[in-house]
Protein backbone atom coordinates (compact mmCIF):
# COMPACT_ATOMS: atom_id res chain seq x y z
CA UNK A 1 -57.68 3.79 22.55
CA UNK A 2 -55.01 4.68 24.53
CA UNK A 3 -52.59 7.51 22.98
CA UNK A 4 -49.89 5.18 23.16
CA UNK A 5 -51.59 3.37 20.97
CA UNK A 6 -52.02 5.33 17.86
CA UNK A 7 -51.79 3.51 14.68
CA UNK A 8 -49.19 4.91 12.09
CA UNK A 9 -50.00 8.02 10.26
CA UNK A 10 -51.71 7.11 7.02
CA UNK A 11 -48.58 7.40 3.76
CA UNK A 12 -51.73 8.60 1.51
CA UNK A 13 -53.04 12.11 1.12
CA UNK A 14 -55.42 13.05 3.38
CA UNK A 15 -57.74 16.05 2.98
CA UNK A 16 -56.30 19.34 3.84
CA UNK A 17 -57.71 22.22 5.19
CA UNK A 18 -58.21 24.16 1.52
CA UNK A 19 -60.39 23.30 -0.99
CA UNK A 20 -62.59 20.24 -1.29
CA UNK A 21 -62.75 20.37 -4.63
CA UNK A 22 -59.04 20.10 -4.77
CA UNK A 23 -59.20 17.24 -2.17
CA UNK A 24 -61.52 15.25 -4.02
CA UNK A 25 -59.50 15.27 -7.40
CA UNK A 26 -56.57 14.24 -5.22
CA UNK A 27 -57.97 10.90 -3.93
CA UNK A 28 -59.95 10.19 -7.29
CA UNK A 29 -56.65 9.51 -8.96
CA UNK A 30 -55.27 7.61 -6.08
CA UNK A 31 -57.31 4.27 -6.49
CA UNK A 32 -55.33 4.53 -10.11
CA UNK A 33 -52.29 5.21 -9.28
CA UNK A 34 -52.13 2.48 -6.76
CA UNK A 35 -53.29 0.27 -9.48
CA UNK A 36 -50.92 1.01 -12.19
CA UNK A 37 -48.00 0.32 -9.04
CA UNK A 38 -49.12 -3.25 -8.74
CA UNK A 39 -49.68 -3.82 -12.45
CA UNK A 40 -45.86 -2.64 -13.38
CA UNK A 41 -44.68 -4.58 -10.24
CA UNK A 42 -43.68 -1.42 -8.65
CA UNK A 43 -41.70 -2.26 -4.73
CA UNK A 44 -44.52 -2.65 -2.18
CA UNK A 45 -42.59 -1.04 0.41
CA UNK A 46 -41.54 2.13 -1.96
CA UNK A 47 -45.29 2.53 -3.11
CA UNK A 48 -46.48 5.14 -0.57
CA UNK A 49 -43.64 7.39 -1.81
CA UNK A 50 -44.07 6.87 -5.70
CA UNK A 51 -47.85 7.51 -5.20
CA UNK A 52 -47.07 11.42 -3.02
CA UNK A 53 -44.25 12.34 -5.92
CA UNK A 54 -47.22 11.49 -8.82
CA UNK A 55 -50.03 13.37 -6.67
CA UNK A 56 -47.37 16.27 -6.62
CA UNK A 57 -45.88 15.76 -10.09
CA UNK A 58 -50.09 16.22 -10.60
CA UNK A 59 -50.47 19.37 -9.35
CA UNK A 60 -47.43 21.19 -10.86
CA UNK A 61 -48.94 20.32 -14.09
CA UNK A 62 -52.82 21.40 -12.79
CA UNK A 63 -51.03 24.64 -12.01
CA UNK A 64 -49.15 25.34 -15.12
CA UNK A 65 -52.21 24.20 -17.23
CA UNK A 66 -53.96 26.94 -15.02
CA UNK A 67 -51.50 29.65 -16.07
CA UNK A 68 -51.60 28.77 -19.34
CA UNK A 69 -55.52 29.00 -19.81
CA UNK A 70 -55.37 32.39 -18.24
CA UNK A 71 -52.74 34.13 -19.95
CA UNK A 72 -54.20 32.39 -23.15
């Protein structure tokens, strides 16, 4: 395939160089996510940005839940 070529750069988390663990329970969620868009009639073409502010709204709260079962 030529370079020209390239299709577009996937909207969708993709896994990072850190942890797999972390990885996998990012795309887990996804398939729901996605689903729960449809099912509320969520804007197809305003999806791919709904679905990266829930994946990060996810991890603040996987990081304060963190915090909070160490200092507790």
């Amino acid at each position: 395939m030529p370079r020209s070529a390239r299709p577009p750069a996937s909207p969708y988390p993709t896994r990072p160089s850190g942890s797999c663990r972390r990885w996998w329970h990012r795309r887990r969620p996804l398939a729901s996510i996605k689903r729960l868009l449809v099912r509320y009639k969520y804007p197809p073409d305003k999806q791919p940005e709904a679905i990266r502010l829930v994946l990060v709204q996810m991890e603040a709260l996987e990081q304060r839940s963190v915090v909070q079962r160490t200092a507790g």
